[in-house]
C-alpha atoms as a PDB file:
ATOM      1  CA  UNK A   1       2.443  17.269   9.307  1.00  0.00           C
ATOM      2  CA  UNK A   2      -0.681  16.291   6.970  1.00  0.00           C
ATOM      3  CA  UNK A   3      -3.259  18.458   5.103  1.00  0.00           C
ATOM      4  CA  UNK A   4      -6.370  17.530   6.418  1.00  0.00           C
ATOM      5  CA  UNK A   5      -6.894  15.150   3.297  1.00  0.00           C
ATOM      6  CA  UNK A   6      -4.694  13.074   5.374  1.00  0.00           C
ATOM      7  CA  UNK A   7      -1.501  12.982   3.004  1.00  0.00           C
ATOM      8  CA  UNK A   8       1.982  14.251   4.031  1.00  0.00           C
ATOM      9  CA  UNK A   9       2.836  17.380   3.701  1.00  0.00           C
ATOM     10  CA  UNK A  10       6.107  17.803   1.426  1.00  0.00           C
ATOM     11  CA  UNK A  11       8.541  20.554   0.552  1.00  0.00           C
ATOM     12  CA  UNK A  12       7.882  22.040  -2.919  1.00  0.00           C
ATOM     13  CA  UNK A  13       4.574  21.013  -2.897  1.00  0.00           C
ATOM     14  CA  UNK A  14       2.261  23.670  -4.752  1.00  0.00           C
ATOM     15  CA  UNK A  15      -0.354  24.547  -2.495  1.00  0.00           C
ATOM     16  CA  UNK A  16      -3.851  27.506  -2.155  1.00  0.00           C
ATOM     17  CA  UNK A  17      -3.735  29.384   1.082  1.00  0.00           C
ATOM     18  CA  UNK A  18      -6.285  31.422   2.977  1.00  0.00           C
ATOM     19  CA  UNK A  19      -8.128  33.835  -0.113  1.00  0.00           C
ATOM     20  CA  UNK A  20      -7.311  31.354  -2.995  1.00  0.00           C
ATOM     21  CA  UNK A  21      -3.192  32.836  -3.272  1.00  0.00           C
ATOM     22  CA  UNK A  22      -1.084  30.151  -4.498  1.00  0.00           C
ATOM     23  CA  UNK A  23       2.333  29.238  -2.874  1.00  0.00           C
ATOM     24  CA  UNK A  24       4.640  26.952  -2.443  1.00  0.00           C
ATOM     25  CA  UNK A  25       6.117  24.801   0.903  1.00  0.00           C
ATOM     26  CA  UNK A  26       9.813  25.612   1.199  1.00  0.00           C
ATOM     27  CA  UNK A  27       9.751  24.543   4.890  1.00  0.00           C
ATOM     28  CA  UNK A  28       8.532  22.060   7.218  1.00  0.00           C
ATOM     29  CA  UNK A  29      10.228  22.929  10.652  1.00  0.00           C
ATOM     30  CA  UNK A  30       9.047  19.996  13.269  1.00  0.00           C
ATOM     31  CA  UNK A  31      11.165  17.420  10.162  1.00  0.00           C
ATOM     32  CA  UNK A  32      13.821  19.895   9.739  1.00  0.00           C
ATOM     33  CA  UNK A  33      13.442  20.045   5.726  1.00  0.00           C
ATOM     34  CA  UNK A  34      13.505  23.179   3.441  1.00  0.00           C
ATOM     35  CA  UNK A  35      14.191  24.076   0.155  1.00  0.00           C
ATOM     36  CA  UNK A  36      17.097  24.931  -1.680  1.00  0.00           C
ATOM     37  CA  UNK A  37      17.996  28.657  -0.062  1.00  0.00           C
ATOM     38  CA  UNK A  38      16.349  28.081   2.939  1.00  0.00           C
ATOM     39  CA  UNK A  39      18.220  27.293   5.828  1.00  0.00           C
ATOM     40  CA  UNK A  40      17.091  25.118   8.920  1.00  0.00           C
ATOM     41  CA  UNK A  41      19.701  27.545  11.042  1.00  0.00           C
ATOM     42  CA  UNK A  42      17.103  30.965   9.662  1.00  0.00           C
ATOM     43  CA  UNK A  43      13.968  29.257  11.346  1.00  0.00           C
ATOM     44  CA  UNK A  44      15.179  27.032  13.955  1.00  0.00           C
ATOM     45  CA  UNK A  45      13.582  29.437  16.317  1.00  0.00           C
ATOM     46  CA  UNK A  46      10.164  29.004  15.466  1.00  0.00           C
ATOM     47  CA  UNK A  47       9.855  25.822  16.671  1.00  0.00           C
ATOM     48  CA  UNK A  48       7.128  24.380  14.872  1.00  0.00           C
ATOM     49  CA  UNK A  49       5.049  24.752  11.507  1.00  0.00           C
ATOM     50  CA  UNK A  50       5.224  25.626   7.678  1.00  0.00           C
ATOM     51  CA  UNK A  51       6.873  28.427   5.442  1.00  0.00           C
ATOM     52  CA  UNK A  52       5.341  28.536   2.503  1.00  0.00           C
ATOM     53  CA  UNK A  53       6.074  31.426  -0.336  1.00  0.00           C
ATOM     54  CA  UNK A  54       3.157  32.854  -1.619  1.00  0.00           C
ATOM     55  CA  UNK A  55       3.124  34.745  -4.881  1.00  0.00           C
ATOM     56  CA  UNK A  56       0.988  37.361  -3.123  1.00  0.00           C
ATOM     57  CA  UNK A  57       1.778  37.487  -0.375  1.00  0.00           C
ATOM     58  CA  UNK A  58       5.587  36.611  -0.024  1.00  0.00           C
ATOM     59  CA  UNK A  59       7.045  34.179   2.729  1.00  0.00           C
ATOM     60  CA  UNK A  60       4.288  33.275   5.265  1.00  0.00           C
ATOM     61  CA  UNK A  61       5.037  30.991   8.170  1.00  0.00           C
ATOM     62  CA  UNK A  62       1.960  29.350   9.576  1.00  0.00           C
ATOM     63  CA  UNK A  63       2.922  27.682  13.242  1.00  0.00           C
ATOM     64  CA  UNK A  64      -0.460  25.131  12.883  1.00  0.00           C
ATOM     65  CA  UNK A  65      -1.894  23.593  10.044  1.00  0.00           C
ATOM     66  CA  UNK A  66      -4.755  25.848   8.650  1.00  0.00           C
ATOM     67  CA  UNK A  67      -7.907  24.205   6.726  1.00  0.00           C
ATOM     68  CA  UNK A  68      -7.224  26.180   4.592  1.00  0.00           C
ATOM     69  CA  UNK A  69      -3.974  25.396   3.341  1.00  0.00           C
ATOM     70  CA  UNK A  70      -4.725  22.544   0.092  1.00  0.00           C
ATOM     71  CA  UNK A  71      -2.722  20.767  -1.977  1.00  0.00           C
ATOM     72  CA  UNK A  72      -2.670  21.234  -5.504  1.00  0.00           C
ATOM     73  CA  UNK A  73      -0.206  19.708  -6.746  1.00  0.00           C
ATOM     74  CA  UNK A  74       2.979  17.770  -5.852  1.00  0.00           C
ATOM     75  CA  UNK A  75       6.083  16.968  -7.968  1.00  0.00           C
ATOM     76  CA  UNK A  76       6.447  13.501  -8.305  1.00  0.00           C
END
């Protein structure tokens, strides 16, 4: 998956959703990668898409990429 910037879409990178709340990407689903204490057997069944932890909002799983998901920053 890429943000519509065209890079590659990592875990832990430190992303704005939706209203401006910040999260983070704990899990990219189609590559089968998530972040320490999340486990590819939890959210096999969704087939497809991003989990990314919000500070607002909590754990949001987003089956498509939304516009309006940006990157802000990446560890390196």
């Amino acid at each position: 998956m890429k943000y519509v910037t065209g890079e590659e879409i990592k875990v832990g990178d430190q992303v704005r959703v939706d209203a401006g709340d910040l999260g983070v990407v704990v899990g990219i689903i189609e590559t089968n990668s998530y972040s320490h204490g999340y486990s590819a057997d939890d959210w096999a069944y969704l087939k497809t898409g991003l989990l990314i932890l919000t500070k607002d909002s909590g754990l949001l799983h987003y089956p498509e990429l939304d516009e309006e998901i940006e990157l802000i920053a990446r560890d390196i």
